[in-house]
PDB file of N, CA and C in Angstrom:
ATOM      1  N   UNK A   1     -44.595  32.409  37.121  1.00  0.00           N
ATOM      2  CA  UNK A   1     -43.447  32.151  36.275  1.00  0.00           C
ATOM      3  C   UNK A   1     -42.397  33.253  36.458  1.00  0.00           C
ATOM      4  N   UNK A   2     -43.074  34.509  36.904  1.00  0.00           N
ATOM      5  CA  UNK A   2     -42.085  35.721  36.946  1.00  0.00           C
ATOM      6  C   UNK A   2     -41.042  35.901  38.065  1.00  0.00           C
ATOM      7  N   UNK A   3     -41.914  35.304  39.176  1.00  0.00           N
ATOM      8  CA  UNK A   3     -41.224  34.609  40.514  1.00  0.00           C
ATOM      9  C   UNK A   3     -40.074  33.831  40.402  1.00  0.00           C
ATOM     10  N   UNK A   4     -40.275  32.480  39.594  1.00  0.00           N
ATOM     11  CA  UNK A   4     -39.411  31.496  39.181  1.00  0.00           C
ATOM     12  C   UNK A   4     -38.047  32.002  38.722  1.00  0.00           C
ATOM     13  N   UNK A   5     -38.070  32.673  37.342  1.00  0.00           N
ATOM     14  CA  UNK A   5     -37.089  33.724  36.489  1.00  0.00           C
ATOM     15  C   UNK A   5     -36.851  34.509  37.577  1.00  0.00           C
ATOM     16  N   UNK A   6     -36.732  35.238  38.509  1.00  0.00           N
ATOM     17  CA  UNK A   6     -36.590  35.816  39.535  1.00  0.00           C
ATOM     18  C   UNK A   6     -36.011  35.967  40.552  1.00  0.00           C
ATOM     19  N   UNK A   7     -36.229  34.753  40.743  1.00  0.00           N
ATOM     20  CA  UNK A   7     -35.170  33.798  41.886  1.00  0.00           C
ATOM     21  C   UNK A   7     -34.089  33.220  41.235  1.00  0.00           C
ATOM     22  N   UNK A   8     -34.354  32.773  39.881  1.00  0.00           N
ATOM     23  CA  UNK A   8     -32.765  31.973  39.432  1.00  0.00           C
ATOM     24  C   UNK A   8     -32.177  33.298  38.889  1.00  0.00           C
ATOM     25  N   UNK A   9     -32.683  34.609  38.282  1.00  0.00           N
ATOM     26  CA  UNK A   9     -31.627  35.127  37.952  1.00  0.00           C
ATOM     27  C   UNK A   9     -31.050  35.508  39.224  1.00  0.00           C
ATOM     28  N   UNK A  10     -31.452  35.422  40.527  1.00  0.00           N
ATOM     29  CA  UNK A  10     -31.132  36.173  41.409  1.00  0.00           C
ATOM     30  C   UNK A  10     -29.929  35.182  42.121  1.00  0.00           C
ATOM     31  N   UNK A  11     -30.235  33.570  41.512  1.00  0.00           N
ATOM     32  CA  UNK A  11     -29.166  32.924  42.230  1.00  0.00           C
ATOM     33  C   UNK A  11     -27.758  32.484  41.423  1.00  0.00           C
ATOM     34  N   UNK A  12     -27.694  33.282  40.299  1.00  0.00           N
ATOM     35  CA  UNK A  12     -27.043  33.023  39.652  1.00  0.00           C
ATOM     36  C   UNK A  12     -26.117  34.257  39.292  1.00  0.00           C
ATOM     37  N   UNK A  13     -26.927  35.142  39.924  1.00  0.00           N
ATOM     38  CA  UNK A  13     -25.711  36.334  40.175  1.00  0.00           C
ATOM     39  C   UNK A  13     -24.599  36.479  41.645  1.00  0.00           C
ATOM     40  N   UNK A  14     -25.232  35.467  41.876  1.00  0.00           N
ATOM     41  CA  UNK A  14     -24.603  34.463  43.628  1.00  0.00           C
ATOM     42  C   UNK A  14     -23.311  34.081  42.863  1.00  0.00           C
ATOM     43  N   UNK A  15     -23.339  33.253  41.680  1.00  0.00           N
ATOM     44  CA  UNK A  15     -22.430  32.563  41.244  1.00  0.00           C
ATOM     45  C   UNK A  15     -21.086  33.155  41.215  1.00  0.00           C
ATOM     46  N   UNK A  16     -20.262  31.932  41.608  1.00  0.00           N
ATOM     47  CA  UNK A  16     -18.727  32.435  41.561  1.00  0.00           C
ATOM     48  C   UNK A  16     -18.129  31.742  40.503  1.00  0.00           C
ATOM     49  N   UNK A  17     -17.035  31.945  39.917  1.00  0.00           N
ATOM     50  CA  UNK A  17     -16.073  31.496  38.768  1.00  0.00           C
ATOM     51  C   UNK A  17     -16.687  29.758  38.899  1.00  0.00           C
ATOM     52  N   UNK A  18     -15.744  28.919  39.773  1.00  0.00           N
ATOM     53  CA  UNK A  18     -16.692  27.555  39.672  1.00  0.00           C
ATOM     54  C   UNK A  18     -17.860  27.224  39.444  1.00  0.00           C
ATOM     55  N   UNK A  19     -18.880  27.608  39.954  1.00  0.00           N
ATOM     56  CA  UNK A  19     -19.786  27.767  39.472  1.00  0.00           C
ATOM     57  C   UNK A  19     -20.176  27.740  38.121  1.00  0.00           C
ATOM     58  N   UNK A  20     -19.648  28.853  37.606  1.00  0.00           N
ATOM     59  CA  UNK A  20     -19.765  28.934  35.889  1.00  0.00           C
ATOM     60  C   UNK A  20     -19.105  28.188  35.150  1.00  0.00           C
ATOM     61  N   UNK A  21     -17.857  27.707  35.959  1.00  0.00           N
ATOM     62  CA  UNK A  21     -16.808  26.668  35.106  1.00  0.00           C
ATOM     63  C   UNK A  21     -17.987  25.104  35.663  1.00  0.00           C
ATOM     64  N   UNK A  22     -18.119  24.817  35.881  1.00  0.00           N
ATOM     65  CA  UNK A  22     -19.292  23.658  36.324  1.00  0.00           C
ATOM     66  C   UNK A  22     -20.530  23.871  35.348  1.00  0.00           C
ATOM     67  N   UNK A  23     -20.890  24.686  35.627  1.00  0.00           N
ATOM     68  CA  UNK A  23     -22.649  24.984  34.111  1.00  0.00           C
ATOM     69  C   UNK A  23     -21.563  24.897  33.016  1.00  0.00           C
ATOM     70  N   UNK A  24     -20.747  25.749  32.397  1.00  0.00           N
ATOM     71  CA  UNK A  24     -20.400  25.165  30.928  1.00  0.00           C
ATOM     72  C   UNK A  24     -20.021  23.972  30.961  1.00  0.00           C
ATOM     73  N   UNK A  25     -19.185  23.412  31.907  1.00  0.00           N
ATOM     74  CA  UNK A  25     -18.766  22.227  31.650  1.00  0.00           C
ATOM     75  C   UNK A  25     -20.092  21.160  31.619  1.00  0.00           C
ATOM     76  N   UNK A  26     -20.767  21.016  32.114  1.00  0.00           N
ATOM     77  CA  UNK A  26     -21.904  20.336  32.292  1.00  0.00           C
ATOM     78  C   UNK A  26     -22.806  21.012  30.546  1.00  0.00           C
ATOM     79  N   UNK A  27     -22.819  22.086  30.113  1.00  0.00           N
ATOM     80  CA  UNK A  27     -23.171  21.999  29.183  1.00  0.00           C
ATOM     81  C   UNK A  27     -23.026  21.534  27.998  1.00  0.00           C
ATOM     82  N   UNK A  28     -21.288  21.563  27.929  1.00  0.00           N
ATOM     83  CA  UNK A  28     -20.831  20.807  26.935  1.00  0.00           C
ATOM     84  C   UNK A  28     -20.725  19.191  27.111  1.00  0.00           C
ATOM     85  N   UNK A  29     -20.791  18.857  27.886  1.00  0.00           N
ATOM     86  CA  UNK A  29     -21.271  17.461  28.194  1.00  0.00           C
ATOM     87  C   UNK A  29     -22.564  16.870  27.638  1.00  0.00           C
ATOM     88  N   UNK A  30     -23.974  17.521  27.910  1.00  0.00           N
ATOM     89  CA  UNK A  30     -24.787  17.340  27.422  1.00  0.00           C
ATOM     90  C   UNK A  30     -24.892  17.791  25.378  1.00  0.00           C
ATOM     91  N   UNK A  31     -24.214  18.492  25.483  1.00  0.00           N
ATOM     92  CA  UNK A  31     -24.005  19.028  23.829  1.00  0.00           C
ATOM     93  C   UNK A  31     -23.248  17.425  23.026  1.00  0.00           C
ATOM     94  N   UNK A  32     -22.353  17.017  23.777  1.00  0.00           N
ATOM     95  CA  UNK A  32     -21.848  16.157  22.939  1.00  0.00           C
ATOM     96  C   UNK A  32     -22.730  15.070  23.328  1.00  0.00           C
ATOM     97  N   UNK A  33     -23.467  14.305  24.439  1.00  0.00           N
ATOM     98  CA  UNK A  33     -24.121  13.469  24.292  1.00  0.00           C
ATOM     99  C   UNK A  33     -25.458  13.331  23.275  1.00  0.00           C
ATOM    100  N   UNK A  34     -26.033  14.844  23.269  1.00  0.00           N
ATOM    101  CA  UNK A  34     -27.256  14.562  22.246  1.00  0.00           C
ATOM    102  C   UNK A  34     -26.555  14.687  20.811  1.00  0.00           C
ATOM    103  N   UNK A  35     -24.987  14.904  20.196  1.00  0.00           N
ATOM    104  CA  UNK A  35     -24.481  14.866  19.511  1.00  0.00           C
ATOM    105  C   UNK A  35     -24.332  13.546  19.232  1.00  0.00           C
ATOM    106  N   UNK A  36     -23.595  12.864  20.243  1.00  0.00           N
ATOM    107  CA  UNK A  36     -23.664  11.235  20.232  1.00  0.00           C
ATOM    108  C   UNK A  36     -24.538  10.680  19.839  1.00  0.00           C
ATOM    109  N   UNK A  37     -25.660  10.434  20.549  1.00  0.00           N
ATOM    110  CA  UNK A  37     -27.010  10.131  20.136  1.00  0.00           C
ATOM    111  C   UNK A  37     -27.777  10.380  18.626  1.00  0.00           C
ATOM    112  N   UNK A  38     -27.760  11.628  18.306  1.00  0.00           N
ATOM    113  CA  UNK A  38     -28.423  11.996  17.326  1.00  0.00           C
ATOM    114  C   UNK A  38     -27.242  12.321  16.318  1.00  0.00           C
ATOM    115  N   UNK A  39     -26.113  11.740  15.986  1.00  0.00           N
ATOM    116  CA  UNK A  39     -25.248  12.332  15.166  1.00  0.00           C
ATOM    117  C   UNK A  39     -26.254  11.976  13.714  1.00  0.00           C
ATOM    118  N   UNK A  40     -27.132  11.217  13.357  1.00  0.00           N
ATOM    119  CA  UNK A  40     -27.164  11.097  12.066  1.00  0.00           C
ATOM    120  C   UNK A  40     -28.597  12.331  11.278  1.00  0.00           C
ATOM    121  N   UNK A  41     -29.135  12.571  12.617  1.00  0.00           N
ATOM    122  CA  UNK A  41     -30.113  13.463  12.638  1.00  0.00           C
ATOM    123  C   UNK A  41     -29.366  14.571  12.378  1.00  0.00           C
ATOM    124  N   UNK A  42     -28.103  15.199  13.486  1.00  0.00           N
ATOM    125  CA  UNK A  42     -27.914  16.601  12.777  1.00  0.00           C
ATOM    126  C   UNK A  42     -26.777  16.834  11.782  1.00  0.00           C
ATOM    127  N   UNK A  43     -26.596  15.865  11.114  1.00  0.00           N
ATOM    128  CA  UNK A  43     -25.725  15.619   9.901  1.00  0.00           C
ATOM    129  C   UNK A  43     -25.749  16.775   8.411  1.00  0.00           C
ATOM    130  N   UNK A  44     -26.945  16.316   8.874  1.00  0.00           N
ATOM    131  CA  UNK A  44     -28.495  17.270   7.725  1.00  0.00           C
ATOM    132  C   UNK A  44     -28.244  18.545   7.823  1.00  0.00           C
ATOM    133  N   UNK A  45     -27.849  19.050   9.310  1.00  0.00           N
ATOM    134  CA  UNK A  45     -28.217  20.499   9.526  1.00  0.00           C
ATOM    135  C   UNK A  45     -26.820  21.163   9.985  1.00  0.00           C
ATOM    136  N   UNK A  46     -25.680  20.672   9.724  1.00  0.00           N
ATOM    137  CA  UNK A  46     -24.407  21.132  10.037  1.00  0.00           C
ATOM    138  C   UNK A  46     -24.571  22.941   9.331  1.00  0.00           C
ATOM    139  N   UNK A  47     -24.917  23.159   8.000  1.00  0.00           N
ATOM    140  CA  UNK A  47     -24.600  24.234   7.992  1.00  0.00           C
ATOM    141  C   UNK A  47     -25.785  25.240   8.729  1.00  0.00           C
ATOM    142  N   UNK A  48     -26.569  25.276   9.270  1.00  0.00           N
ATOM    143  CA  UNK A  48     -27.605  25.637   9.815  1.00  0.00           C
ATOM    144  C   UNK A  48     -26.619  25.902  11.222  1.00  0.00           C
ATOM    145  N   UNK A  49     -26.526  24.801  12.005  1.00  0.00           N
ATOM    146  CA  UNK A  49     -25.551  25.079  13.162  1.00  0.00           C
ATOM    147  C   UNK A  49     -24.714  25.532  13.332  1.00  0.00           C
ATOM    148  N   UNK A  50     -24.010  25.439  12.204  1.00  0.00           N
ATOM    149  CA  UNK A  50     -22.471  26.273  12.384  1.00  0.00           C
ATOM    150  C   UNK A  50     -23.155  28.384  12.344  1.00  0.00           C
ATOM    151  N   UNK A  51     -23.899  28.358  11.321  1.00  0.00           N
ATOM    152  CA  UNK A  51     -24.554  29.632  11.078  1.00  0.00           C
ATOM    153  C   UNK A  51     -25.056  29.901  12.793  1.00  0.00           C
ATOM    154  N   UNK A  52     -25.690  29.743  12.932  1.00  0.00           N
ATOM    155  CA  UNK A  52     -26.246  29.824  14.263  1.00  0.00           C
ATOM    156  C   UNK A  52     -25.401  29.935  15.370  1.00  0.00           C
ATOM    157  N   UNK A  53     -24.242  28.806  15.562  1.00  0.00           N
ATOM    158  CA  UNK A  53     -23.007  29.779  15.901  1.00  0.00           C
ATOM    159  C   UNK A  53     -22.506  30.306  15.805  1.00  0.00           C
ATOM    160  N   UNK A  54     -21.933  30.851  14.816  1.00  0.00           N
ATOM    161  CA  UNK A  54     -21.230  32.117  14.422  1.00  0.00           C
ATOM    162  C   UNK A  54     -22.044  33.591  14.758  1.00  0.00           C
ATOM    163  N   UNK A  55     -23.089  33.352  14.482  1.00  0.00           N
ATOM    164  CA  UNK A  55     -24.254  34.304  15.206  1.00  0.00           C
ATOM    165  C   UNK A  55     -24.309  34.638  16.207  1.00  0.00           C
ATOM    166  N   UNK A  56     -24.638  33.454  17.421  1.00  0.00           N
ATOM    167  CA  UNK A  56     -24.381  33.770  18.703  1.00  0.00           C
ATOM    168  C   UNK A  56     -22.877  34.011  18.793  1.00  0.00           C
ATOM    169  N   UNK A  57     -22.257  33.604  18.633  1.00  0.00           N
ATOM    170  CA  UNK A  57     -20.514  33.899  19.053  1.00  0.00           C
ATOM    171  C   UNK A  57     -20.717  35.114  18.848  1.00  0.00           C
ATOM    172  N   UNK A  58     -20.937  35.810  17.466  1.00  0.00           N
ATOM    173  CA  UNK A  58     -20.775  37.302  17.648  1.00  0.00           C
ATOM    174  C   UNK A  58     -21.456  38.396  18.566  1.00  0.00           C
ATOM    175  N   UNK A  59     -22.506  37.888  18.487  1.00  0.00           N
ATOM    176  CA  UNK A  59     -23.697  38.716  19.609  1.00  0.00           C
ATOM    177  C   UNK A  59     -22.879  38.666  20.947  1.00  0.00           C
ATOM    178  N   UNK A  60     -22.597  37.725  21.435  1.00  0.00           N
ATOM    179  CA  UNK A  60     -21.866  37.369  22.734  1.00  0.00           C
ATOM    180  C   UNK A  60     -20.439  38.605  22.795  1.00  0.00           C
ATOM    181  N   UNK A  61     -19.840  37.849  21.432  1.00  0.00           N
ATOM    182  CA  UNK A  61     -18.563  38.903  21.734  1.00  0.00           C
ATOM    183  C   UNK A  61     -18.825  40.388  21.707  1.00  0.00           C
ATOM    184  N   UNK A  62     -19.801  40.805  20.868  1.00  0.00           N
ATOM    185  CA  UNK A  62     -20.299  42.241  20.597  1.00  0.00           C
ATOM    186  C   UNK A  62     -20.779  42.924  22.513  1.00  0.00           C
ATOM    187  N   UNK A  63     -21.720  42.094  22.893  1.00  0.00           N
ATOM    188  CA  UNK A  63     -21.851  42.565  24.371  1.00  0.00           C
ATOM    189  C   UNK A  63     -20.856  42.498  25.478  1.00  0.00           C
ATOM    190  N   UNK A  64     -20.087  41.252  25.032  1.00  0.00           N
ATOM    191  CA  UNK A  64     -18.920  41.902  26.202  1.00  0.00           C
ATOM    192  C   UNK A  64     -18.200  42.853  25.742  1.00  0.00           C
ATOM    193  N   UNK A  65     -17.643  42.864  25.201  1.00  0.00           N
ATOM    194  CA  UNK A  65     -16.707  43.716  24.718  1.00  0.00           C
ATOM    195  C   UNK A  65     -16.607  45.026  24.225  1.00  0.00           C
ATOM    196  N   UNK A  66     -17.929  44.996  23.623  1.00  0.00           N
ATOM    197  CA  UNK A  66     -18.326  46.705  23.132  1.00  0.00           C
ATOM    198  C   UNK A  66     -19.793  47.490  23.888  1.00  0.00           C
ATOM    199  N   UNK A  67     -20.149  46.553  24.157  1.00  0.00           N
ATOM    200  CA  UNK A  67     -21.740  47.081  24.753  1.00  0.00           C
ATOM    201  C   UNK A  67     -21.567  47.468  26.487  1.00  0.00           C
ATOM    202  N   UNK A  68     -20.688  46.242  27.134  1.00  0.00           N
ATOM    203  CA  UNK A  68     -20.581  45.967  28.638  1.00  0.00           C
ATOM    204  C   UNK A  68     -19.313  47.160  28.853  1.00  0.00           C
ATOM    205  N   UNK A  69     -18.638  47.437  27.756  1.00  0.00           N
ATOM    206  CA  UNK A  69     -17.419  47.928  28.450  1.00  0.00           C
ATOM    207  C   UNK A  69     -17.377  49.320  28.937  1.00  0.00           C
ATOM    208  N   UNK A  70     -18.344  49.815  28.475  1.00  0.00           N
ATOM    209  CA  UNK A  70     -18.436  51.536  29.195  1.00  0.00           C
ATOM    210  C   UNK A  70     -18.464  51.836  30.464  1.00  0.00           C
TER     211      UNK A  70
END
């Protein structure tokens, strides 16, 4: 398994700008389809999700910006 993790982080530091604009885009694609699908399932849990983003959003912004920048 350590092999596996290994090789993709290794091919993904290959990655160029397209690349990354292609994985998010493809991610948010799949985000809104299981949104589509399951809208009545996560109806329930909107404030749970939004929390959970705001979470990651900050963690994210905290490492670029203050952690990465030295």
């Amino acid at each position: 398994m350590r092999a596996i993790i290994d090789r993709t982080l290794g091919a993904a530091g290959k990655y160029t700008a397209w690349d990354f604009a292609f994985l998010k885009i493809s991610l948010v694609c799949l985000g809104i389809l299981l949104g589509a699908y399951f809208a009545k399932f996560f109806l329930s849990y909107t404030t749970f999700l939004w929390v959970v983003f705001i979470a990651s959003y900050l963690w994210i912004m905290y490492r670029t910006f203050f952690k990465h920048m030295n």
